[in-house]
Structures are given as structure tokens and as C-alpha cells.
Protein backbone atom coordinates (compact mmCIF):
# COMPACT_ATOMS: atom_id res chain seq x y z
CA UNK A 1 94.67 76.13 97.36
CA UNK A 2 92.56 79.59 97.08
CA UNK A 3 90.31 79.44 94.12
CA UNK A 4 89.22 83.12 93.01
CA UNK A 5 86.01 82.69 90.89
CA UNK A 6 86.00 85.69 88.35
CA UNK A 7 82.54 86.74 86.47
CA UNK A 8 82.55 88.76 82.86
CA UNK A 9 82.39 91.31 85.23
CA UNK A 10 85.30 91.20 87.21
CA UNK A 11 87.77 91.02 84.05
CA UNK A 12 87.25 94.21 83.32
CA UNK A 13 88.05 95.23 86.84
CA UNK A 14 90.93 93.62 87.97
CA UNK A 15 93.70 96.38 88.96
CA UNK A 16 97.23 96.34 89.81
CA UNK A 17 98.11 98.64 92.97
CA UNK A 18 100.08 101.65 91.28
CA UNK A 19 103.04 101.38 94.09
CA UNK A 20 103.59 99.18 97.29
CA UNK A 21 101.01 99.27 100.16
CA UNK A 22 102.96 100.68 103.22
CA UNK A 23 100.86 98.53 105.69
CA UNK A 24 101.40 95.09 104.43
CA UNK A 25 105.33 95.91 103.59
CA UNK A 26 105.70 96.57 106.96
CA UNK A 27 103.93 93.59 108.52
CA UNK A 28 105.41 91.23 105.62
CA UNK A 29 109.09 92.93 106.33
CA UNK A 30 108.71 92.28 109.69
CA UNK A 31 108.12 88.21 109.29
CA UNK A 32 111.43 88.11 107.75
CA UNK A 33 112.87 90.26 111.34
CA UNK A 34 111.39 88.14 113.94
CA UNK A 35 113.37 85.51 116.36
CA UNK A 36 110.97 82.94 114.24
CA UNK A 37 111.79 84.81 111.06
CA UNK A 38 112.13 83.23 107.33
CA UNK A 39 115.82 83.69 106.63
CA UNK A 40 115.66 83.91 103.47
CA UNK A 41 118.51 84.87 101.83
CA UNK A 42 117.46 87.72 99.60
CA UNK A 43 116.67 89.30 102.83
CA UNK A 44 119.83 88.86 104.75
CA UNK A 45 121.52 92.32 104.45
CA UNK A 46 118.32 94.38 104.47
CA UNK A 47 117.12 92.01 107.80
CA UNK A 48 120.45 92.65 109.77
CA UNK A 49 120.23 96.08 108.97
CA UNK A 50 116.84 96.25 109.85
CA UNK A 51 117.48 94.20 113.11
CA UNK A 52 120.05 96.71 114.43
CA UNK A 53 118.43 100.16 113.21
CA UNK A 54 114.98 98.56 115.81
CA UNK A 55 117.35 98.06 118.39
CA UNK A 56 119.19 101.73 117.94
CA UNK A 57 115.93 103.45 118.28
CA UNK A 58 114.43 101.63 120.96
CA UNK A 59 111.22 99.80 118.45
CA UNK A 60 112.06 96.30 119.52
CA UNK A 61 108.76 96.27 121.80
CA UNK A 62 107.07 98.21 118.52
CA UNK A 63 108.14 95.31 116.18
CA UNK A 64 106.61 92.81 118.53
CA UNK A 65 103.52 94.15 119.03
CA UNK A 66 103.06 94.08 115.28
CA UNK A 67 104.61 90.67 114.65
CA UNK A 68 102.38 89.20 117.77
CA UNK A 69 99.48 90.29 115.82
CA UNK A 70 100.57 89.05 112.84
CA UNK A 71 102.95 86.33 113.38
CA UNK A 72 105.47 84.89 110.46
CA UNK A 73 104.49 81.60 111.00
CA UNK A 74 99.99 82.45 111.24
CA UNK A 75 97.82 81.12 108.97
CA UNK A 76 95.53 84.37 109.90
CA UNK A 77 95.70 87.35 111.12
CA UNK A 78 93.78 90.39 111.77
CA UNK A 79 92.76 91.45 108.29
CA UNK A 80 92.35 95.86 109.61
CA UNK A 81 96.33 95.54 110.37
CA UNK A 82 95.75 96.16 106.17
CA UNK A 83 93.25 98.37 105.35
CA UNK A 84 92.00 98.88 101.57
CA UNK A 85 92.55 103.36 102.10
CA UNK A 86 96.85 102.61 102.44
CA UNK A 87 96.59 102.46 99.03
CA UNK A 88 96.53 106.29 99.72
CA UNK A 89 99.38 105.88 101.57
CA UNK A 90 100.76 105.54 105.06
CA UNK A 91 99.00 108.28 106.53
CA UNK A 92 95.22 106.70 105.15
CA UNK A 93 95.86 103.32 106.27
CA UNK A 94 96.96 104.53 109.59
CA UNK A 95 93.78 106.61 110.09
CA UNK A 96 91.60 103.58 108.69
CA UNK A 97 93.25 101.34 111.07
CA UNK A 98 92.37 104.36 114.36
CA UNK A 99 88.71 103.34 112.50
CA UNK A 100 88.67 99.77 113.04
CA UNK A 101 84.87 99.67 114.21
CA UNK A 102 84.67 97.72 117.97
CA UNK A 103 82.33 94.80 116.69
CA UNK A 104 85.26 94.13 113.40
CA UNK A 105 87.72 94.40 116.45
CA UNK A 106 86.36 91.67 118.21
CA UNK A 107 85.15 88.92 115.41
CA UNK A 108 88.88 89.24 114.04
CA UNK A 109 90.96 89.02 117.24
CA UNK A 110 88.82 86.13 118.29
CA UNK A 111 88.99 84.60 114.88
CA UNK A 112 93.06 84.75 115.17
CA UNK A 113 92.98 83.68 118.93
CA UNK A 114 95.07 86.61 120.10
CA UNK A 115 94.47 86.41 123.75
CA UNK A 116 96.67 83.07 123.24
CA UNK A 117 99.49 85.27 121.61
CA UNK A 118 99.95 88.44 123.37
CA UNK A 119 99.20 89.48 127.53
CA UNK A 120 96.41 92.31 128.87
CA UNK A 121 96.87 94.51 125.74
CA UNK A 122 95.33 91.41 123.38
CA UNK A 123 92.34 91.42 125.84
CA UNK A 124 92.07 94.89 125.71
CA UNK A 125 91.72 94.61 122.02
CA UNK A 126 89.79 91.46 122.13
CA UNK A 127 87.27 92.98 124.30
CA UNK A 128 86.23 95.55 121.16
CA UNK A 129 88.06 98.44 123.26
CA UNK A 130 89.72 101.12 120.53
CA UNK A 131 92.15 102.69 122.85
CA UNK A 132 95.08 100.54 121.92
CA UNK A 133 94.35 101.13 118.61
CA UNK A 134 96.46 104.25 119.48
CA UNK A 135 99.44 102.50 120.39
CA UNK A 136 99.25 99.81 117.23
CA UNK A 137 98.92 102.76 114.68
CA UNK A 138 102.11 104.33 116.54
CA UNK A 139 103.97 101.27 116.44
CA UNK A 140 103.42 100.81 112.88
CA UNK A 141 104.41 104.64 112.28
CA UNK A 142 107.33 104.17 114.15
CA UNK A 143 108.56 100.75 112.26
CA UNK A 144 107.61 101.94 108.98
CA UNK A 145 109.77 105.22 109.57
CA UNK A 146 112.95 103.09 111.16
CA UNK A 147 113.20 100.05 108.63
CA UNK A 148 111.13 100.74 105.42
CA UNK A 149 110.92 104.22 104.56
CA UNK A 150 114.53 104.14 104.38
CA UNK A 151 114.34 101.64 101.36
CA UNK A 152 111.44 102.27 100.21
CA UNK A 153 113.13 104.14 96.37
CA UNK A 154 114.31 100.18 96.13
CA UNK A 155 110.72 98.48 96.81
CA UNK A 156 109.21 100.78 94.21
CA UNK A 157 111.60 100.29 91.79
CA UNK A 158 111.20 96.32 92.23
CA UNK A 159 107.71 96.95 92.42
CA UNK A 160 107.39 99.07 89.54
CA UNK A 161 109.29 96.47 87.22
CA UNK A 162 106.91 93.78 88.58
CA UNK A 163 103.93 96.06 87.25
CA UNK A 164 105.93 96.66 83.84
CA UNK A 165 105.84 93.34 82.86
CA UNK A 166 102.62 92.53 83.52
CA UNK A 167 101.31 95.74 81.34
CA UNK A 168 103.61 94.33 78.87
CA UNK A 169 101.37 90.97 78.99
CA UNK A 170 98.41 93.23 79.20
CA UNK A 171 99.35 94.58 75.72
CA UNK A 172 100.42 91.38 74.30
CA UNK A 173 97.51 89.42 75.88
CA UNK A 174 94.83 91.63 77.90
CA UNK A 175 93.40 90.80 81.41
CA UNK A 176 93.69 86.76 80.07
CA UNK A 177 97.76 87.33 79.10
CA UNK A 178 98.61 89.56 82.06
CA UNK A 179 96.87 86.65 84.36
CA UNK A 180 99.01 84.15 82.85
CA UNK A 181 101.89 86.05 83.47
CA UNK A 182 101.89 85.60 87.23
CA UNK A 183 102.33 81.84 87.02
CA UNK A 184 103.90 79.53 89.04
CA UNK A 185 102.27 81.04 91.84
CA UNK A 186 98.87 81.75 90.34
CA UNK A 187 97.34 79.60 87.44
CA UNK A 188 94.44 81.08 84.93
CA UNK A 189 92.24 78.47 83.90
CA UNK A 190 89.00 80.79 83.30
CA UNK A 191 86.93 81.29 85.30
CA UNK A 192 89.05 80.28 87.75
CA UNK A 193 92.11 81.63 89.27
CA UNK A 194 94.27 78.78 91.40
CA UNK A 195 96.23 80.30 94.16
CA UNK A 196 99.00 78.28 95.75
CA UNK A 197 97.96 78.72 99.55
CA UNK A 198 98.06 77.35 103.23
CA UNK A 199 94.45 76.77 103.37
CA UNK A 200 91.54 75.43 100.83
CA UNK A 201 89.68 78.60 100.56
CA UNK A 202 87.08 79.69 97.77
CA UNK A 203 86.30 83.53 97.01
CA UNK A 204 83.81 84.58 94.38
CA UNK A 205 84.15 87.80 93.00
CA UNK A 206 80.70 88.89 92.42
CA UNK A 207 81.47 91.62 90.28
CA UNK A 208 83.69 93.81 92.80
CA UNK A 209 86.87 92.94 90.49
CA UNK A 210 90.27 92.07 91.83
CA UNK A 211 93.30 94.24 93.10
CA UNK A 212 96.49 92.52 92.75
CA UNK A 213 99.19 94.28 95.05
CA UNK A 214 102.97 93.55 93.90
CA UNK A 215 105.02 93.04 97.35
CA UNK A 216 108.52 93.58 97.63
CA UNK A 217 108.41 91.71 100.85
CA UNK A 218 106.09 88.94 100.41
CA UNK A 219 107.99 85.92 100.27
CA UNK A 220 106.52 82.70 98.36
CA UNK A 221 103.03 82.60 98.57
CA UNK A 222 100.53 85.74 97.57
CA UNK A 223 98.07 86.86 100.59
CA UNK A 224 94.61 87.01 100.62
CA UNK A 225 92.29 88.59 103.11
CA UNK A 226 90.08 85.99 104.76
CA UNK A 227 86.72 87.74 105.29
CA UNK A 228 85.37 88.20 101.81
CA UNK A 229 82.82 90.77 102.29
CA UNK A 230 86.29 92.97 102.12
CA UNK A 231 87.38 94.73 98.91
CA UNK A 232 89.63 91.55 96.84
CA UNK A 233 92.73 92.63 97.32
CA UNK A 234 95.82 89.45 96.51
CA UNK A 235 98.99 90.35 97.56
CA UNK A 236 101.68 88.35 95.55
CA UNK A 237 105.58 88.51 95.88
CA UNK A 238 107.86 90.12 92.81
CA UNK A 239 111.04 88.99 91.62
CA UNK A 240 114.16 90.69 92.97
CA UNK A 241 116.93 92.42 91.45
CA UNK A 242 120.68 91.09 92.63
CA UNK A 243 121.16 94.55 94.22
CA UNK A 244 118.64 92.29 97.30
CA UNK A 245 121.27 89.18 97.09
CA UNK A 246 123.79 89.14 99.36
CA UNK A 247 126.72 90.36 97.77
CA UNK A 248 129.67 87.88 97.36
CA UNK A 249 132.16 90.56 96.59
CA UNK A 250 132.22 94.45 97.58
CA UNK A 251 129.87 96.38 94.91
CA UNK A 252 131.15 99.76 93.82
CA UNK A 253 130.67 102.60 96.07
CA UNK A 254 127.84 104.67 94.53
CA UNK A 255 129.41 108.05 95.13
CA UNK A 256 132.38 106.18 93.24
CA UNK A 257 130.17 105.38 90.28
CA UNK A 258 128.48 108.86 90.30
CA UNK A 259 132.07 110.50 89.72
CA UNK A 260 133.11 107.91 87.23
CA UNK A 261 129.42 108.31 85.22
CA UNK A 262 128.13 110.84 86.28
CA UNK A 263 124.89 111.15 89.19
CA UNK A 264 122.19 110.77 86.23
CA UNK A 265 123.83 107.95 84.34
CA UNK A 266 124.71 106.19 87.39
CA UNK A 267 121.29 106.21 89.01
CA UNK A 268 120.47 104.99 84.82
CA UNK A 269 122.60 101.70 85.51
CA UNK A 270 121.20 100.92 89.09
CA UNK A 271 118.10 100.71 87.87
CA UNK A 272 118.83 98.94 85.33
CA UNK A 273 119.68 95.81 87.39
CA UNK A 274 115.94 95.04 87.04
CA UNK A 275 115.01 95.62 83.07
CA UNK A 276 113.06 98.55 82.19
CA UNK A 277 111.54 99.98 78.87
CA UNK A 278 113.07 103.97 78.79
CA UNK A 279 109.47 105.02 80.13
CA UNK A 280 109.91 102.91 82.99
CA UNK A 281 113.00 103.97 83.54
CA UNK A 282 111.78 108.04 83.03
CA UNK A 283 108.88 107.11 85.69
CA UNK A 284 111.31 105.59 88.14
CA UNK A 285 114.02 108.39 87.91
CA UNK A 286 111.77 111.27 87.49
CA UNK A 287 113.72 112.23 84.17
CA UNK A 288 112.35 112.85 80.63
CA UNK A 289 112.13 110.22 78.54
CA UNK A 290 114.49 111.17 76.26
CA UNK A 291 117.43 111.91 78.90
CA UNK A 292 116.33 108.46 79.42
CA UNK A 293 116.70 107.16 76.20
CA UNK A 294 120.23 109.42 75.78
CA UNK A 295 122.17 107.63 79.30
CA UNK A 296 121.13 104.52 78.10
CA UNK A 297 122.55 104.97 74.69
CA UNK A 298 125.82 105.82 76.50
CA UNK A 299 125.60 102.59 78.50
CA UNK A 300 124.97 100.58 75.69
CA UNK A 301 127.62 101.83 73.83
CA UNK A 302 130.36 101.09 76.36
CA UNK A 303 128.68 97.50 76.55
CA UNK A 304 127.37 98.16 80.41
CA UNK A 305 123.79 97.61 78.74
CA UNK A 306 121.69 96.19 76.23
CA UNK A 307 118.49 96.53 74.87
CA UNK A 308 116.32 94.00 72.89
CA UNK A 309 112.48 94.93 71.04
CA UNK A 310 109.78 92.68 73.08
CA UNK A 311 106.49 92.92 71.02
CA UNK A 312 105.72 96.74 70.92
CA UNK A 313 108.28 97.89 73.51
CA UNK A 314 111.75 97.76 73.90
CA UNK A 315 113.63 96.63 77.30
CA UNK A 316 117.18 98.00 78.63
CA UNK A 317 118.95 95.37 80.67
CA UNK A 318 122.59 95.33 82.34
CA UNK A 319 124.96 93.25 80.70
CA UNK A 320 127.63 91.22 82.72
CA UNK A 321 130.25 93.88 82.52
CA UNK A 322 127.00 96.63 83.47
CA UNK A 323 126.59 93.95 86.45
CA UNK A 324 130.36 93.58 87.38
CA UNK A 325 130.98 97.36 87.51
CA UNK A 326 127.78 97.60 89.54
CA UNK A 327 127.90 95.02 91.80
CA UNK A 328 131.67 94.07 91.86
CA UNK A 329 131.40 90.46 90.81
CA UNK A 330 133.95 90.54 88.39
CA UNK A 331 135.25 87.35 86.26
CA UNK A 332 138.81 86.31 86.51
CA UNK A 333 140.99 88.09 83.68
CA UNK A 334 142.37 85.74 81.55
CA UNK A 335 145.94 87.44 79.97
CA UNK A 336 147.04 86.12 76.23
CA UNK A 337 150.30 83.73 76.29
């Protein structure tokens, strides 16, 4: 169990990343691509893909390098594979990572025992040398590029309805409601937070606040960093749309669905597999909100969607036939006698 002690402080700054962190959705992906991986089934498609598009491009070594520093199955590891400046993006977190200071080198590959895990270059690194620092940055570059850039419209949009709900708790509750929102996982009981976690761990705030980062990869549990002179940061897995499932039945082409709806509309009813207010759905699409509101008018009147007032707001959803034209999983047809 992690307990996170919060002062008055720290309620007023507790933040929720405004997209996914590039670093730790590549190191979380790749726990669910290693030998030793999670096979969980959410994954499945996305990790076969993934599996063969490393192999194409010649990144198996790449992925290993990363996953040996961070194995699937660690209860630590290295905590400057996820610097705080990727919430600039990719290009920040790899330059913080080229920064990773000699002595912070050492303490943390010693703390995760890497010399155990991986041959000379883990020496290298434990020894507080920066030059494979090089290499790592590249191999995360590299990985990222090959296996999540290509999806990364999908891990926004998952991660963007994650953050929607809990601003709609926000407004219904404040810091207190949008806490209690994240349960099972995480449990309020002020001033506490309870973390379900590997280890018995305690982190006081002291004033700094708290970060929470929605993870389209993180898988069960949220992440913590372990040294807690860090900025907080608590990485904590979203819930995933049925476009992630493995599909039981072949889904509609989406160059089939743009001709039959339209491109605008069509992109409307994929994202609608994970409900959205019509300014989430505007953010997500780039479109007005009132284009928005328009396509989803359409949808609702051909009963693809519907749409239902939750306290101030009011959230679009796909209903079955919405799901069954977008995902193929179509009920049996029953005829009259």
C-alpha cells in the first residue's frame, strides 16, 4: 500500500497531466511486449502489432535495452527513464534524460541492481559514466517512433476521456469529488490517499502538490516514483474503449464508414466509443463545437448515439446499433413469423 499524505496545501495543487507522458507510455507499452510480458487481453492486437513492426525495423535490441532497465515484472526501476520535463513532450524528456547528472546515475542503477540485469553497458551506466545515455535516449526515440507514435490519436483520446470525467467530478465535487472518482485503485480518506501497490511505501507531500498522469498503458496498479525528493507525479491506468478489445467479429472498414457518413461524422462516432460531452469531442477532433454538436445530432437521430444531462454537462455515448455498425458485433436478426 502507498499512502500519499496531502497538507491544505497540496489540495489546491494537485494537477492532472493535460495529455499522455511519451516516456512512461513507452516503457509501460513495452511491459506488455516483452517475452515476460502481461498478456493482457486489451493489449493483444496493439502487442502483436507492436511485436512485428520492432522486428521489421530492426528495434528488437532497442526494446530490450529499455525493458532491461525497466523490467515488466520490477518492483523499481530507474526513476530518470521518466523525467518530470516529458510533460513537454518527447523531445524534453529525451533531453532531460541526456541530463541525468552522474551521481543520480549511480544511486539509481545501484538501487535497481542493474549490473544483475543487463552485461558491460549496465556497468558502464552503473559506474556514473553518461555516454550511454546516448544510446538509451536513441533507443527510446526509436521505439517511441516504431510502436507508439503510430497510435498515439487513440491514447489521447482514451486519455482525454479519463481527464473528462474526472473534471466532471471536479465540478460536481472539487479536488475531494475528483479524488473519489479514481477509486478502486486509489481511496480518499483525507488526509490520506491509499494507493493499491507492490510495496508499503509512505510519501508526504509537503506542499509540492500532486500530478496525477492518466496512462493508456498502465495496466492495474498506478506508479509512483520511489525517491521522493522528485516532483509527485502518480501514474494511474484509464479505462479503455472496445475499439482496444480484441475484436470478435470484423469491425467496419473506416474508409467504408467515411463514404457511408461522411469523414467528419465518422471520425464523430469513433470517438464516441468512449463518451464525450460535445466540447470533448470539439477538443479531440479539432472541430467547432457546434459542428460537434450538429454530427452528433445526426447520430442520434438515426439511433447510432445517445446523449443523457450528467449534473451541468451533457454526455454523447454510442448506442448498440452506434457499436454494431462500428465495431461489427452485430445481434442475430430475428424475422416476424
Amino acid at each position: 500500500m502507498l499512502r500519499i499524505h496531502f497538507e491544505e496545501r497540496d489540495i489546491a495543487r494537485v494537477q492532472i497531466a493535460a495529455e499522455p507522458d511519451p516516456l512512461w507510455e513507452t516503457v509501460l507499452a513495452l511491459h506488455h511486449v516483452a517475452p515476460t510480458g502481461r498478456g493482457v487481453p486489451v493489449y493483444g492486437a496493439w502487442r502483436a502489432r507492436a511485436r512485428r513492426e520492432l522486428d521489421a525495423r530492426g528495434l528488437t535490441r532497442a526494446a530490450r535495452l529499455i525493458s532491461a532497465l525497466a523490467p515488466a515484472d520490477a518492483r523499481y526501476f530507474p526513476d530518470f527513464l521518466t523525467p518530470d520535463a516529458a510533460r513537454d513532450g518527447l523531445a524534453a524528456g529525451l533531453a532531460a534524460l541526456r541530463d541525468t547528472s552522474p551521481v543520480r546515475l549511480t544511486a539509481e542503477c545501484a538501487r535497481a541492481a542493474l549490473p544483475d540485469r543487463l552485461p558491460r553497458w549496465s556497468a558502464t551506466l552503473a559506474a556514473g559514466s553518461r555516454e550511454p545515455l546516448d544510446e538509451l535516449a536513441r533507443a527510446f526515440q526509436e521505439v517511441h517512433r516504431a510502436v507508439i507514435a503510430p497510435d498515439w490519436t487513440e491514447a489521447a483520446v482514451t486519455v482525454d476521456s479519463d481527464r473528462g470525467a474526472r473534471a466532471r467530478a471536479f465540478c460536481r465535487g472539487g479536488v475531494d469529488g475528483m479524488l473519489n472518482s479514481l477509486r478502486p485503485a486509489l481511496r480518499w480518506e483525507p488526509p490520506w490517499l491509499y494507493v493499491d501497490y507492490p510495496q508499503d511505501r509512505e510519501l508526504r507531500l509537503g506542499g509540492r502538490g500532486l500530478r496525477l498522469i492518466p496512462s493508456h498503458f498502465c495496466w492495474r496498479r498506478p506508479i509512483a516514483l520511489a525517491d521522493p525528493a522528485l516532483p509527485p507525479v502518480l501514474v494511474y491506468p484509464v479505462e479503455h474503449s472496445t475499439a482496444w478489445a480484441p475484436a470478435t467479429t470484423r469491425s467496419c472498414h473506416p474508409q467504408a464508414l467515411s463514404t457511408l457518413l461522411g469523414r467528419t461524422r465518422a471520425r464523430i462516432l469513433a470517438a464516441l466509443d468512449a463518451p464525450a460531452t460535445t466540447g470533448e469531442l470539439a477538443r479531440r477532433l479539432r472541430v467547432s463545437a457546434p459542428s460537434a454538436s450538429e454530427h452528433v445530432s445526426a447520430l442520434r437521430e438515426a439511433n447510432l448515439a445517445r446523449s443523457r444531462r450528467d449534473g451541468g454537462s451533457v454526455i454523447h455515448a454510442l448506442t448498440p446499433l452506434g457499436t454494431a455498425l462500428l465495431h461489427g458485433e452485430l445481434a442475430p436478426v430475428r424475422l416476424p413469423h
